[in-house]
N, C-alpha and C. Protein backbone atom coordinates (compact mmCIF):
# COMPACT_ATOMS: atom_id res chain seq x y z
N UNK A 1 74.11 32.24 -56.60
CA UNK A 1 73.25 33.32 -57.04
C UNK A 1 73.50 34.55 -56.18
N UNK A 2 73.59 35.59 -56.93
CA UNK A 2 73.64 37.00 -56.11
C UNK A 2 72.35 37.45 -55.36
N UNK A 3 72.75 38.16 -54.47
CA UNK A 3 71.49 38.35 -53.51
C UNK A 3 71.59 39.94 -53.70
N UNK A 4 70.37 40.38 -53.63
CA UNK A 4 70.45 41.89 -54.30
C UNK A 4 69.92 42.97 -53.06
N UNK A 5 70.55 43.75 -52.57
CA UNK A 5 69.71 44.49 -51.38
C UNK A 5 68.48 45.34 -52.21
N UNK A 6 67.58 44.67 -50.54
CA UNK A 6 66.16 45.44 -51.45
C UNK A 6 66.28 47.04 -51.37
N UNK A 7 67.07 47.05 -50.36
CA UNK A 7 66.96 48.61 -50.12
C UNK A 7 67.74 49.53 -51.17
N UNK A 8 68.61 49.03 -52.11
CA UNK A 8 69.43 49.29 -53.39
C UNK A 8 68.20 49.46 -54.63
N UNK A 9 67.46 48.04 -54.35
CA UNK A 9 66.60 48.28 -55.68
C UNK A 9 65.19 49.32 -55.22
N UNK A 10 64.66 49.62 -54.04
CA UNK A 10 64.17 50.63 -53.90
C UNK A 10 64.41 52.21 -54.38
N UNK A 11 66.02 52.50 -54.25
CA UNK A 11 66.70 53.31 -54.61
C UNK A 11 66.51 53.48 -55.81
N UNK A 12 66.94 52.79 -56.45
CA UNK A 12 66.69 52.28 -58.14
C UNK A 12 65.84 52.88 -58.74
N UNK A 13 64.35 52.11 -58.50
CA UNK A 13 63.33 53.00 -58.72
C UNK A 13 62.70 54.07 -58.24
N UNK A 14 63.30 54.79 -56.93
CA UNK A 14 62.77 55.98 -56.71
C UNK A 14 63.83 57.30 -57.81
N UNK A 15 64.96 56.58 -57.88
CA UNK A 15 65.78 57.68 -58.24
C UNK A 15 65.54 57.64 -60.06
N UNK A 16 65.28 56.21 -60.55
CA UNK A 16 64.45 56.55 -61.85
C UNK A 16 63.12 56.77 -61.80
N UNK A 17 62.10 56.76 -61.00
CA UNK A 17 60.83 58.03 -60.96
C UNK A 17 60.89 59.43 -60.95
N UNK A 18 62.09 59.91 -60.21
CA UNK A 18 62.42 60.95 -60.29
C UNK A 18 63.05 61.45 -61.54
N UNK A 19 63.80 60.94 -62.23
CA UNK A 19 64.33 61.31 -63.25
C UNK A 19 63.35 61.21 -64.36
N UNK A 20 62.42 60.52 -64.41
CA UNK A 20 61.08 60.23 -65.54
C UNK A 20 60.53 61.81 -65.16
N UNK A 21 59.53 61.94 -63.86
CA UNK A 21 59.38 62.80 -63.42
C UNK A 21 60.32 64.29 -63.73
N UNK A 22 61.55 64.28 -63.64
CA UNK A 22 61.71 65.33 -64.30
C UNK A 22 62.22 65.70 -65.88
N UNK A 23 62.46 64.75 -66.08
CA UNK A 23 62.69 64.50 -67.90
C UNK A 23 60.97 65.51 -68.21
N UNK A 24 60.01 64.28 -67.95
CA UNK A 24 58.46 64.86 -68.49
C UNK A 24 58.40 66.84 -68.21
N UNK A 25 58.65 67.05 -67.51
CA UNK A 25 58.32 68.56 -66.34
C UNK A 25 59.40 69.43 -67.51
N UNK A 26 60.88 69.10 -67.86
CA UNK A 26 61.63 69.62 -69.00
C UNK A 26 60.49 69.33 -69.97
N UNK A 27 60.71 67.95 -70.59
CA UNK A 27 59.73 68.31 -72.09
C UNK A 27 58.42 69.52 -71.94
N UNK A 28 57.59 69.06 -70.54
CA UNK A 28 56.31 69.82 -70.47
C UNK A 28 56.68 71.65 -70.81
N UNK A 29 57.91 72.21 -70.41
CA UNK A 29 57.94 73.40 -70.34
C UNK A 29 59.32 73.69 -71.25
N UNK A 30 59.74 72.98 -72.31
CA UNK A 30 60.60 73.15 -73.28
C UNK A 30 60.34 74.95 -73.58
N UNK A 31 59.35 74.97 -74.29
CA UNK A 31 59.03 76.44 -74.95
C UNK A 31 59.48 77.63 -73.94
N UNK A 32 59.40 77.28 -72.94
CA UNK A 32 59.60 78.39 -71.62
C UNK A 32 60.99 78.73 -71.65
N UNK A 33 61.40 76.98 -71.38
CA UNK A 33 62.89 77.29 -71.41
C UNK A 33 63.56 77.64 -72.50
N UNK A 34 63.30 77.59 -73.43
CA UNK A 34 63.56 78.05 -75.54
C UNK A 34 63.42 79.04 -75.56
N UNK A 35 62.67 80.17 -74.53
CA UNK A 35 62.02 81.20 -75.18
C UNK A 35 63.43 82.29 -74.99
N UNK A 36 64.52 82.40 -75.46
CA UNK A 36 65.75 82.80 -76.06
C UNK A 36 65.44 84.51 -76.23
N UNK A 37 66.29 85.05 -75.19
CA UNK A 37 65.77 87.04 -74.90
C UNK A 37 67.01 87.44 -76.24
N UNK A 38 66.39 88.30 -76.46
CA UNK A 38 67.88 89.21 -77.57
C UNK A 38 69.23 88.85 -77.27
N UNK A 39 69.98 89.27 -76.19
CA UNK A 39 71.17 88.83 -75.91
C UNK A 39 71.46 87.91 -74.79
N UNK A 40 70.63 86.67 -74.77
CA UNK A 40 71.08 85.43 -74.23
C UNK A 40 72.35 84.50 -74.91
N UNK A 41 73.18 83.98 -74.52
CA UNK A 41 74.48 83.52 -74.80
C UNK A 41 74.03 81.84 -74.56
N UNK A 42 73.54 81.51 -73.79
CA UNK A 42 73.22 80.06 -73.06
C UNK A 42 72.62 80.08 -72.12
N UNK A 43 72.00 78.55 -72.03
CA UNK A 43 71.02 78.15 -71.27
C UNK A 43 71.81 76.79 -70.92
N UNK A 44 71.86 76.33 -69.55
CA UNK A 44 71.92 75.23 -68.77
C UNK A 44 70.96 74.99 -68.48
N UNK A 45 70.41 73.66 -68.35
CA UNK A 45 69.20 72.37 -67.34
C UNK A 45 69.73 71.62 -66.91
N UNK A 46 69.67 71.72 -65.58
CA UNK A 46 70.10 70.73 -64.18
C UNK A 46 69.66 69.56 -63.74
N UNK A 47 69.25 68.62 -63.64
CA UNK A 47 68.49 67.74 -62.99
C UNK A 47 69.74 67.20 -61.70
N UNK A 48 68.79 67.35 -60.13
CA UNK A 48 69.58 67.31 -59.32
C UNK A 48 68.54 66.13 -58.44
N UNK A 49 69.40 65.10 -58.29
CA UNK A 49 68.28 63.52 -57.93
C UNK A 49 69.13 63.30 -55.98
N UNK A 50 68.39 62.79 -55.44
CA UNK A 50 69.09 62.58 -54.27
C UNK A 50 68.05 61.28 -53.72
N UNK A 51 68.84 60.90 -52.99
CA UNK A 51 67.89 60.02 -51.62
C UNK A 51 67.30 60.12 -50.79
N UNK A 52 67.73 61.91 -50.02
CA UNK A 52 66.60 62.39 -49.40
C UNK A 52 66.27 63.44 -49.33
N UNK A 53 66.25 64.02 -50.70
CA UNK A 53 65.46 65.23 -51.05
C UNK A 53 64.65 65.19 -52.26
N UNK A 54 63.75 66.16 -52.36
CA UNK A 54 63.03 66.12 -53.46
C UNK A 54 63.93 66.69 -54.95
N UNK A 55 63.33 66.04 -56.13
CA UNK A 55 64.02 66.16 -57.20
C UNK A 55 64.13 67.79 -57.68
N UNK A 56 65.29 68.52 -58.15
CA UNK A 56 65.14 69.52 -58.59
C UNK A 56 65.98 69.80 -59.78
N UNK A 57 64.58 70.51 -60.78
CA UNK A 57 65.55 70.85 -62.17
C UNK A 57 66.35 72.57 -61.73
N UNK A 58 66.71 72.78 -62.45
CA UNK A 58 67.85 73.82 -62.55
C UNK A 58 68.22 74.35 -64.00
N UNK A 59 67.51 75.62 -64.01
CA UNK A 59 67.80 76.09 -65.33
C UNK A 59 68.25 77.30 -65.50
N UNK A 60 69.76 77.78 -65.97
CA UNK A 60 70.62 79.06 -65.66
C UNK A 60 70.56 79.68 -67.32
N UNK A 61 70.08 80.66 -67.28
CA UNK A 61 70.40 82.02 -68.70
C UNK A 61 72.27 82.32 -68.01
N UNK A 62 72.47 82.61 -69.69
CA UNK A 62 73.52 83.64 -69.47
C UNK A 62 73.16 84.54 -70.53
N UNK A 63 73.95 85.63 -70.44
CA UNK A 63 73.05 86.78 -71.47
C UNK A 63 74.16 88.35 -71.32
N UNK A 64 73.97 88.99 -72.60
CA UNK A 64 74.97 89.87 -72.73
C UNK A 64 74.55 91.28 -72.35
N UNK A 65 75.21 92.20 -71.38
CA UNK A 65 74.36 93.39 -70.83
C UNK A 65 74.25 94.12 -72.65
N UNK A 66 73.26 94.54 -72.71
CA UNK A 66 72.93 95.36 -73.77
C UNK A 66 73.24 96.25 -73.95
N UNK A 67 73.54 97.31 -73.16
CA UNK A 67 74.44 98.41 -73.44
C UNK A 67 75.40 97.93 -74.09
N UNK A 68 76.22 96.87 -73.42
CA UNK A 68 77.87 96.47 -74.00
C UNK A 68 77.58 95.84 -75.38
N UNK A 69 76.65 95.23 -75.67
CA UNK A 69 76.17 94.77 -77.20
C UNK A 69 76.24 96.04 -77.93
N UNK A 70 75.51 97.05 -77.45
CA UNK A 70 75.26 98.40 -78.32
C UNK A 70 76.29 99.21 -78.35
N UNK A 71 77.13 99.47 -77.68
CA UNK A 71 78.42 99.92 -77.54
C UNK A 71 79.60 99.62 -78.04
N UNK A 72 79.69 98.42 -78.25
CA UNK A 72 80.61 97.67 -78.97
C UNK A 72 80.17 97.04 -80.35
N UNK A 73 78.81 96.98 -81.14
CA UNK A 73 78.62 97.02 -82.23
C UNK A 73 78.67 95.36 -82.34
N UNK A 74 78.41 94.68 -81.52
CA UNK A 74 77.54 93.48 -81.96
C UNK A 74 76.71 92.46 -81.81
N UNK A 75 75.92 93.58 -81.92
CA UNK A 75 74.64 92.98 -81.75
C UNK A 75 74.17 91.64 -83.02
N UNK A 76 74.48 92.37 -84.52
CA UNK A 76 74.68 91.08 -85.34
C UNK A 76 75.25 90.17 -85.11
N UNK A 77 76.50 89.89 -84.28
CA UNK A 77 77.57 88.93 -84.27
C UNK A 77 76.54 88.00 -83.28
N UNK A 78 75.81 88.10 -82.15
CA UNK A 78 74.89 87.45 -81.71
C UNK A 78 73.81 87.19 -82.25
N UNK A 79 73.28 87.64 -83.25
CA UNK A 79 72.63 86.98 -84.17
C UNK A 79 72.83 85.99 -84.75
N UNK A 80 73.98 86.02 -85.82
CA UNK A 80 74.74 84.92 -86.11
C UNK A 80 75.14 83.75 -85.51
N UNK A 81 75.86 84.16 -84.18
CA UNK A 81 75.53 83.05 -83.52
C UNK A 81 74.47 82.43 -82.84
N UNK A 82 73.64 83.03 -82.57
CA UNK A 82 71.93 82.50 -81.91
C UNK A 82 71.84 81.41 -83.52
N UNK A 83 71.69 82.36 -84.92
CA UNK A 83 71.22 80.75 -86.07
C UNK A 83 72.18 80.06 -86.06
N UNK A 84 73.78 80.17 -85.65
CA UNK A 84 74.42 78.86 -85.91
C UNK A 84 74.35 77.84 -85.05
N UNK A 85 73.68 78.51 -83.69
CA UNK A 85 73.28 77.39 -82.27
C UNK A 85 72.15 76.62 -82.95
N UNK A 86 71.03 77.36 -83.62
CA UNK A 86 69.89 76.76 -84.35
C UNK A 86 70.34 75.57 -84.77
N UNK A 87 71.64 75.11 -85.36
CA UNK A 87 71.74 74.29 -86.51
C UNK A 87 72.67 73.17 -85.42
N UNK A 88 73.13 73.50 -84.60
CA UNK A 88 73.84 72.64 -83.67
C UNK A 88 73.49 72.86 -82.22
N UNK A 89 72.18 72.59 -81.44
CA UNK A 89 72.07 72.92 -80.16
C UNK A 89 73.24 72.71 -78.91
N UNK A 90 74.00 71.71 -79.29
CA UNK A 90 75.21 71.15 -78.24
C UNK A 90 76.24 72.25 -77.75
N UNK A 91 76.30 73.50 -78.87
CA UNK A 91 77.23 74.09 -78.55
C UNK A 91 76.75 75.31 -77.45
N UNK A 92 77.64 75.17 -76.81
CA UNK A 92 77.23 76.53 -75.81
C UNK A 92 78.57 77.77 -76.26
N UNK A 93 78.16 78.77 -76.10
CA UNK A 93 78.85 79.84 -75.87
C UNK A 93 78.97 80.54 -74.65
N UNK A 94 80.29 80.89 -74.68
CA UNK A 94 80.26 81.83 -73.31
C UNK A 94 80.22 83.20 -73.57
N UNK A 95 79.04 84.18 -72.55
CA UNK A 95 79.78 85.46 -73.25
C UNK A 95 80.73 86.01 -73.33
N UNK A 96 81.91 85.83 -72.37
CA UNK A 96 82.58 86.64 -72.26
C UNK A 96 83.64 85.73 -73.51
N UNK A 97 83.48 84.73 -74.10
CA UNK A 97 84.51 84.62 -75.69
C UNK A 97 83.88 85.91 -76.54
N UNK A 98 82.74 86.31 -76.57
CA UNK A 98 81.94 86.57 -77.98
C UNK A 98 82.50 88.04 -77.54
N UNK A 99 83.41 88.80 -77.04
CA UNK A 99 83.82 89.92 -77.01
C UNK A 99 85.50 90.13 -77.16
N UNK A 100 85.83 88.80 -77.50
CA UNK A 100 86.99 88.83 -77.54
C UNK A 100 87.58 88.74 -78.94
């Protein structure tokens, strides 16, 4: 029979409390993080778990300076793509493709 270190399965469950813990804290503030500015391109969420630190989410905008939207005439073309993200959340865009 295998012998299991307790100090492994301690790990175990602190590092899946933490991840419950921050899964819930994402769902709890989904809308916050959804709440999608005119020329945002993408959104990253981090979850960063350790052994001896406290758990931290991580959530990065990217987003297109507005002048350069208005200047260059597309501002629709980010439209378009903001509803085609609607229909497939997985995809990210970068801004700097959507000017090329």
């Amino acid at each position: 029979m295998k012998s299991v270190d307790v100090n492994v399965i301690e790990g175990t469950q602190r590092w899946t409390e933490q991840l419950k813990a921050c899964g819930q804290s994402i769902i709890d503030n989904a809308e916050k993080l959804a709440d999608i500015s005119k020329f945002q391109t993408e959104l990253k969420v981090t979850i960063s778990i350790s052994s001896h630190k406290t758990p931290v989410i991580t959530a990065d905008t990217e987003w297109s300076p507005e002048k350069w939207v208005d200047d260059h005439n597309i501002g629709k073309e980010l439209q378009d793509i903001r509803r085609y993200l609607e229909f497939d959340p997985r995809i990210a865009i970068n801004s700097q493709e959507i000017g090329d």
